[in-house]
C-alpha atoms as a PDB file:
ATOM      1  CA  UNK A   1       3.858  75.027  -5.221  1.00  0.00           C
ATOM      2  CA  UNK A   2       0.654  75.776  -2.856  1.00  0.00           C
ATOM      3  CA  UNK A   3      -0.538  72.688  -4.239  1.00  0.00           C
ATOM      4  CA  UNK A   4       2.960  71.189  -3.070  1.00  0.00           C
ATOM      5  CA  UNK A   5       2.265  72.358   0.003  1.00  0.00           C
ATOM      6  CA  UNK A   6      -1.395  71.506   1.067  1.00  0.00           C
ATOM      7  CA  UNK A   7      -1.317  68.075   0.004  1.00  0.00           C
ATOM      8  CA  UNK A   8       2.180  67.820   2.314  1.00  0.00           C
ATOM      9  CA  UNK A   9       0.312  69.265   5.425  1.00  0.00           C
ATOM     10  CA  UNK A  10      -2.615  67.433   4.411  1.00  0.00           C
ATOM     11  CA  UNK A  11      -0.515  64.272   4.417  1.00  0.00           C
ATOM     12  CA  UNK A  12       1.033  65.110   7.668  1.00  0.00           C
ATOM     13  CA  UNK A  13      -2.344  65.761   9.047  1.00  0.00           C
ATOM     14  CA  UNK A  14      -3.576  62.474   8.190  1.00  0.00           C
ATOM     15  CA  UNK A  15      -0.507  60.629   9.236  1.00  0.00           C
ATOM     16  CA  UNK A  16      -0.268  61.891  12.847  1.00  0.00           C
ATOM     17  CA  UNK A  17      -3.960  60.708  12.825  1.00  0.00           C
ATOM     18  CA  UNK A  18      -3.959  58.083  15.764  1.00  0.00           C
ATOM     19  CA  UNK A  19      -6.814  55.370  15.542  1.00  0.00           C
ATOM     20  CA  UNK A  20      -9.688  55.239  12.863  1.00  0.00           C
ATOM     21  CA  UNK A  21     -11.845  57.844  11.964  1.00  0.00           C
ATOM     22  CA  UNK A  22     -14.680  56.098  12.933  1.00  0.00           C
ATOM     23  CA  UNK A  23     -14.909  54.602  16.285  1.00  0.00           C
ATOM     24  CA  UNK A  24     -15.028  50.783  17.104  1.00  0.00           C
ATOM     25  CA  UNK A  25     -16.749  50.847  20.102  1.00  0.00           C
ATOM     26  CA  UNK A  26     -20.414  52.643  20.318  1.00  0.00           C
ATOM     27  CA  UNK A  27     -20.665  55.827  22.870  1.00  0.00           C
ATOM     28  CA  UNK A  28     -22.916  54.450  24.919  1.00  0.00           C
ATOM     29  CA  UNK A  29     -21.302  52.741  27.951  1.00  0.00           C
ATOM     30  CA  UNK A  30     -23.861  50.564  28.799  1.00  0.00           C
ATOM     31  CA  UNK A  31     -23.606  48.934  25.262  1.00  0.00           C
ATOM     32  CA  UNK A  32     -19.499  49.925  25.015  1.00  0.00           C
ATOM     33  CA  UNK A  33     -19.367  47.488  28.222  1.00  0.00           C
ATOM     34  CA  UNK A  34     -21.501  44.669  26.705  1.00  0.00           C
ATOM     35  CA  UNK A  35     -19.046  45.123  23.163  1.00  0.00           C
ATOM     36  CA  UNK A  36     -16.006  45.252  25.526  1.00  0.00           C
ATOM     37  CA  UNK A  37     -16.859  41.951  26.986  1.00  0.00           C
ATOM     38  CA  UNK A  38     -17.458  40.262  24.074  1.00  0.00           C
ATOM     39  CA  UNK A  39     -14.157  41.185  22.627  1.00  0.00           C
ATOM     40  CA  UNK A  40     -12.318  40.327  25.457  1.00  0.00           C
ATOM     41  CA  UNK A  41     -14.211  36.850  25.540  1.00  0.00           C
ATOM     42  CA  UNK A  42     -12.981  36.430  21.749  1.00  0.00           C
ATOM     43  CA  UNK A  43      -9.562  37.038  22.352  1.00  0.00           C
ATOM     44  CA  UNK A  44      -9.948  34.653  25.504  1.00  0.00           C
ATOM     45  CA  UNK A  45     -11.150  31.684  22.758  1.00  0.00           C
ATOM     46  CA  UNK A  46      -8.191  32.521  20.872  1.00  0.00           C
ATOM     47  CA  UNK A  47      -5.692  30.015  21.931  1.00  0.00           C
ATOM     48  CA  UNK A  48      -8.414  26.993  22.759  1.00  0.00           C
ATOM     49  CA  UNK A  49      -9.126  27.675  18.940  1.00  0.00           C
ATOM     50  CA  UNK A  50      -5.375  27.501  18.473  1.00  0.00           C
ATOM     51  CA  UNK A  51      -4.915  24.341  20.030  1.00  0.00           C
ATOM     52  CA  UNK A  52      -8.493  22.749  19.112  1.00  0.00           C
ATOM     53  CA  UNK A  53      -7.545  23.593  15.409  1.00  0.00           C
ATOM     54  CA  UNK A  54      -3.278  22.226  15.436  1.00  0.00           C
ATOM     55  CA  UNK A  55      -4.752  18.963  17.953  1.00  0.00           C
ATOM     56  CA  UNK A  56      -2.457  19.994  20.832  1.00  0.00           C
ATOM     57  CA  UNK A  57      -5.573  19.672  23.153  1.00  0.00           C
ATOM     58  CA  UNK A  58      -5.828  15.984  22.347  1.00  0.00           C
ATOM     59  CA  UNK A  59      -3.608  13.238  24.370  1.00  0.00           C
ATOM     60  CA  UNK A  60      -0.882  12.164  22.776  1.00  0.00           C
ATOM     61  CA  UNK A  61      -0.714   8.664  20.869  1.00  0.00           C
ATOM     62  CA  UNK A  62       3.431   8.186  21.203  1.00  0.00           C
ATOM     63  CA  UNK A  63       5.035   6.721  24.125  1.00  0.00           C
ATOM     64  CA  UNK A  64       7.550   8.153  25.952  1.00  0.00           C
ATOM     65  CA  UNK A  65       9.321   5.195  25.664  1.00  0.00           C
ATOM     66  CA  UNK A  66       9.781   2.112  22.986  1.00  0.00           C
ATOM     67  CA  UNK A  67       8.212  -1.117  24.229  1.00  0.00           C
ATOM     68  CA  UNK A  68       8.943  -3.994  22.079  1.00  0.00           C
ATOM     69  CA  UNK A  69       5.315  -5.047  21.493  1.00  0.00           C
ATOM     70  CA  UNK A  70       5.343  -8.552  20.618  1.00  0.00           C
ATOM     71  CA  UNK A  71       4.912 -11.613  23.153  1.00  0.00           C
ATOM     72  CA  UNK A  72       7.557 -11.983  25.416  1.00  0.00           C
END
């Protein structure tokens, strides 16, 4: 039963944990700052990545309407 009982607080303890144990970000602001940027940079790239990698950043070969193509 005490068993029972430590690994249920233990549990709780560990799910009420917010975040990681270890930090992403160093403590040093000057470097936290330089990290920060970065990140936000990447996240930035995201969608030009997006679009560079499913070719919606290149013109479009269709017409918006049919032409008949042959010699009139």
């Amino acid at each position: 039963m005490r068993r029972f009982i430590l690994w249920s607080v233990l549990s709780l303890a560990v799910a009420t944990n917010v975040g990681c144990f270890l930090p992403i970000y160093n403590g040093d602001p000057a470097v936290r700052t330089r990290e920060l940027i970065y990140t936000s940079e990447d996240f930035r790239n995201i969608v030009a990545e997006w679009q560079r990698i499913w070719f919606l950043d290149q013109p479009s070969h269709m017409t918006p309407t049919r032409v008949h193509g042959g010699i009139i």
